[in-house]
C-alpha atoms as a PDB file:
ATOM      1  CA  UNK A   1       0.000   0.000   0.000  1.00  0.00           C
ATOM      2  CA  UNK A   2       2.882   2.394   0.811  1.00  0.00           C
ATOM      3  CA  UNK A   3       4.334   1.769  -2.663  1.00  0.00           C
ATOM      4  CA  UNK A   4       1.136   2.534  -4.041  1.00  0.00           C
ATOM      5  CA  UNK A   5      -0.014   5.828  -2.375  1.00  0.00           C
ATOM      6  CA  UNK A   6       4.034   7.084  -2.534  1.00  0.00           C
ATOM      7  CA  UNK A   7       3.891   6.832  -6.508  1.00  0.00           C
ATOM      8  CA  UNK A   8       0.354   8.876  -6.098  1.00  0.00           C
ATOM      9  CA  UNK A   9       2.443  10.822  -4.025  1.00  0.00           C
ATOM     10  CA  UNK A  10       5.216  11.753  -6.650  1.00  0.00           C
ATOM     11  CA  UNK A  11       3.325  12.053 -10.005  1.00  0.00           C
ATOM     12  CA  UNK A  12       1.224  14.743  -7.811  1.00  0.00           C
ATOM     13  CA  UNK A  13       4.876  16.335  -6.845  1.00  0.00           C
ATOM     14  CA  UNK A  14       6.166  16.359 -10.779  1.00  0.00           C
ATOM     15  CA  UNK A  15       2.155  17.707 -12.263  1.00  0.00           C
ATOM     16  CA  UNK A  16       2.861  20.508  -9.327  1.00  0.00           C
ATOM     17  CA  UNK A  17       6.618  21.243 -10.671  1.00  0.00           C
ATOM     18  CA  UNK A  18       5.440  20.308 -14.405  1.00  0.00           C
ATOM     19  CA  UNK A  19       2.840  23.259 -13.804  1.00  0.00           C
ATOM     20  CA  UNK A  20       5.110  25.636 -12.389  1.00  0.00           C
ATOM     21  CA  UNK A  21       7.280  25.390 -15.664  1.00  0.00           C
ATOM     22  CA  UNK A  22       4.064  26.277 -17.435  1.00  0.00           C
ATOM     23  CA  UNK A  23       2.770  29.160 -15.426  1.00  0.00           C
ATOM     24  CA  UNK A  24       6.311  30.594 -15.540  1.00  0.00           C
ATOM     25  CA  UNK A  25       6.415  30.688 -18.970  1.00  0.00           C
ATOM     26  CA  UNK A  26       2.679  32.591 -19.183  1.00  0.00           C
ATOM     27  CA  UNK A  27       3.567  34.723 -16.244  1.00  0.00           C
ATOM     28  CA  UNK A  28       4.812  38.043 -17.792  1.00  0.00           C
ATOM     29  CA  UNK A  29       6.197  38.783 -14.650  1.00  0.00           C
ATOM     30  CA  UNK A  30       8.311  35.483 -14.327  1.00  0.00           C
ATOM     31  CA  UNK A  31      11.896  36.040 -13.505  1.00  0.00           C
ATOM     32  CA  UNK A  32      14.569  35.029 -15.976  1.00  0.00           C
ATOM     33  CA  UNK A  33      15.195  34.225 -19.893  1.00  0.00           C
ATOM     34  CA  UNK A  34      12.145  34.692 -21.350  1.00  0.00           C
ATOM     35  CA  UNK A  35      12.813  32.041 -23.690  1.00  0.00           C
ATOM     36  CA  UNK A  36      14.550  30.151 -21.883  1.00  0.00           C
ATOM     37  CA  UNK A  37      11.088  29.824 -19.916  1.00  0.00           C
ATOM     38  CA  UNK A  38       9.019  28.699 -22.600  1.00  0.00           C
ATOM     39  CA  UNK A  39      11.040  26.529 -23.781  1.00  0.00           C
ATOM     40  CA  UNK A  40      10.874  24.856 -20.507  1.00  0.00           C
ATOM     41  CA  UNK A  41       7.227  25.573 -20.402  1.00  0.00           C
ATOM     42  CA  UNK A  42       6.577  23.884 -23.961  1.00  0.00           C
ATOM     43  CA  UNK A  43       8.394  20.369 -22.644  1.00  0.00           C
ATOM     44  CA  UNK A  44       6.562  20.527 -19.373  1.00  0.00           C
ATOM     45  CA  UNK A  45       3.175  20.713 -21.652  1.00  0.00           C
ATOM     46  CA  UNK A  46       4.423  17.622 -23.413  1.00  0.00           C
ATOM     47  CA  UNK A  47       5.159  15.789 -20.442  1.00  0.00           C
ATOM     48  CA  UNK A  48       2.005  16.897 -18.959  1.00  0.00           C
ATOM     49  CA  UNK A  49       0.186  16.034 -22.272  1.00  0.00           C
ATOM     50  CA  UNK A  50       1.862  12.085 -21.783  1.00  0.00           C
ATOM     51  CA  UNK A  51       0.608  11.746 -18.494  1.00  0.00           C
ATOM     52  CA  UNK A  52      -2.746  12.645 -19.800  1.00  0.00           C
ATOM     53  CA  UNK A  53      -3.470  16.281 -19.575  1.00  0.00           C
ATOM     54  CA  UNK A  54      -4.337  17.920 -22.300  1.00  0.00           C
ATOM     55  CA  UNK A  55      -2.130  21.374 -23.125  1.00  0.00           C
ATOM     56  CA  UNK A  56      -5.039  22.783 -22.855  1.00  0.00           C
ATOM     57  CA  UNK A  57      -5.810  21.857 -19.352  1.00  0.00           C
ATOM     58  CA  UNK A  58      -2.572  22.445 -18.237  1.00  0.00           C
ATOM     59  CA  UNK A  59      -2.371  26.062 -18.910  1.00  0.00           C
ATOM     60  CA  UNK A  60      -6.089  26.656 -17.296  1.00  0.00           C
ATOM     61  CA  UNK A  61      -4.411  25.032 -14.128  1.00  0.00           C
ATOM     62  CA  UNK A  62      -1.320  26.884 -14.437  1.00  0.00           C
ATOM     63  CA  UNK A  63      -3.227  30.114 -14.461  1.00  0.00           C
ATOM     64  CA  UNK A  64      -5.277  29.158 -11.438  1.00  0.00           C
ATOM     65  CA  UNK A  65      -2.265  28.182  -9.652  1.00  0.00           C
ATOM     66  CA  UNK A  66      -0.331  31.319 -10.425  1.00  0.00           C
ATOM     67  CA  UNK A  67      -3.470  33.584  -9.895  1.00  0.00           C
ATOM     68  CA  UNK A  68      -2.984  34.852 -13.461  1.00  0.00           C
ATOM     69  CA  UNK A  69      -5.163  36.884 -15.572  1.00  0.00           C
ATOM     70  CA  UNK A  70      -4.745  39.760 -18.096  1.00  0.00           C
ATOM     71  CA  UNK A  71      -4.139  41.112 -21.435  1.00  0.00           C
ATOM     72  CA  UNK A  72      -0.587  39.221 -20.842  1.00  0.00           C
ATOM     73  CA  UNK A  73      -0.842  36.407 -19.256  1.00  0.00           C
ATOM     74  CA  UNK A  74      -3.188  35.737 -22.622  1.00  0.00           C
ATOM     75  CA  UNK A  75      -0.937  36.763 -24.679  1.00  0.00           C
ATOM     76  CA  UNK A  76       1.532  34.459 -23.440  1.00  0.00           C
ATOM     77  CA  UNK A  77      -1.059  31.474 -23.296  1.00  0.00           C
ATOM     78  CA  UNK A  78      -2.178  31.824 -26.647  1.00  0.00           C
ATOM     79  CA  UNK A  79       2.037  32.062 -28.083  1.00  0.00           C
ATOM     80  CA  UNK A  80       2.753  28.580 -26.135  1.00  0.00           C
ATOM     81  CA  UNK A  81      -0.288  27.080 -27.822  1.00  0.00           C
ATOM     82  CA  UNK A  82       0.546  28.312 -31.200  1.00  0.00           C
ATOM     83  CA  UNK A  83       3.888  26.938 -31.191  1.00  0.00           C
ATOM     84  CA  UNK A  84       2.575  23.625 -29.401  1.00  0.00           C
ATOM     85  CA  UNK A  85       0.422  23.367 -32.662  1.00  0.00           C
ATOM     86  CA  UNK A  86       3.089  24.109 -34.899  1.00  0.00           C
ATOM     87  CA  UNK A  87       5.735  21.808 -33.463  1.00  0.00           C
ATOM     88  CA  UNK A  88       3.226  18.824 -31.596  1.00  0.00           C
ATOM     89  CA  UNK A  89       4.692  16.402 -34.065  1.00  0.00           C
ATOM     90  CA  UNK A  90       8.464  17.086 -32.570  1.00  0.00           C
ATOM     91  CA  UNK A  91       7.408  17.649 -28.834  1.00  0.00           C
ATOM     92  CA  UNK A  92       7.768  13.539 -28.841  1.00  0.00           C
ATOM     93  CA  UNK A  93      10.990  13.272 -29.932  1.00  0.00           C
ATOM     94  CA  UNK A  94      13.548  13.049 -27.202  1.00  0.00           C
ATOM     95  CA  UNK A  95      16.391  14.713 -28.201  1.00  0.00           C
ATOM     96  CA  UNK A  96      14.151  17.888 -28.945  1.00  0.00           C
ATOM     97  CA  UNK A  97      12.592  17.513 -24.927  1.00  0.00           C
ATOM     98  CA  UNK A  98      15.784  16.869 -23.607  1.00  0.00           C
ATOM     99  CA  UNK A  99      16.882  20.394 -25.060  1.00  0.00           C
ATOM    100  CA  UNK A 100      13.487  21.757 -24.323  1.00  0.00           C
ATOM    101  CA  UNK A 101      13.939  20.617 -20.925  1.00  0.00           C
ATOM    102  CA  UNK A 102      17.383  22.769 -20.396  1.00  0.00           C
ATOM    103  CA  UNK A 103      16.098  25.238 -21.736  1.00  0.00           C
ATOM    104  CA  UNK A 104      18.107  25.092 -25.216  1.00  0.00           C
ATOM    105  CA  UNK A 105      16.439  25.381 -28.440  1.00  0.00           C
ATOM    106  CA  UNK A 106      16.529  21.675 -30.116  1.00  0.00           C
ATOM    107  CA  UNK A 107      18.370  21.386 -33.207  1.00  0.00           C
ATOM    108  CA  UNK A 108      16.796  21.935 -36.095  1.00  0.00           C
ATOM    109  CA  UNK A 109      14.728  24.943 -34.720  1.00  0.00           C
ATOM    110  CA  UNK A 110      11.003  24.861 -33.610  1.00  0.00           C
ATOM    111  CA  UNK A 111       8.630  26.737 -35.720  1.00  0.00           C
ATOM    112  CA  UNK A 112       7.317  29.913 -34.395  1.00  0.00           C
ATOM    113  CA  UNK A 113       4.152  31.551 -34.676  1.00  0.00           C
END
């Protein structure tokens, strides 16, 4: 039972961290390299998206969890899910996550909207 409710216990722990990469990269106010944080935000919407929530989803709970709103914080939202639809057919391929993951842009280059 331990083993059970401790993996419960850890995919909760990497959707909360998973969702913090994804409000940080809405959050106009986020500190650090602005594309350095979407980049990070884009993988964690992948991963999210594996473990079965939608990109969609994942950016309503990472406004609710950031208390964002705004003109913004829109902005933002709608930018990550342009370039998740332009690049959804690399955001599977590992080498492009791992470098998503760091931060790095994957070589060749995502699209951008």
């Amino acid at each position: 039972m331990m083993g059970v409710h401790g993996n419960l216990f850890g995919q909760a722990a990497d959707k909360d961290a998973l969702l913090a990469k994804v409000t940080a990269a809405i959050n106009p106010e986020a500190d650090g390299d602005r594309k350095e944080l979407i980049r990070k935000g884009l993988a964690a919407l992948a991963d999210l998206n594996a473990a079965g929530t939608t990109p969609e989803a994942s950016l309503t709970e990472a406004k609710a969890k950031g208390s964002l709103n705004g003109n913004k914080t829109e902005k933002m939202s709608k930018m990550l899910m342009e370039m998740w639809t332009l690049n959804t057919s690399r955001l599977s391929e590992p080498a492009t996550l791992d470098a998503l993951r760091k931060g790095e842009m994957p070589d060749p280059a995502l699209k951008r909207p």
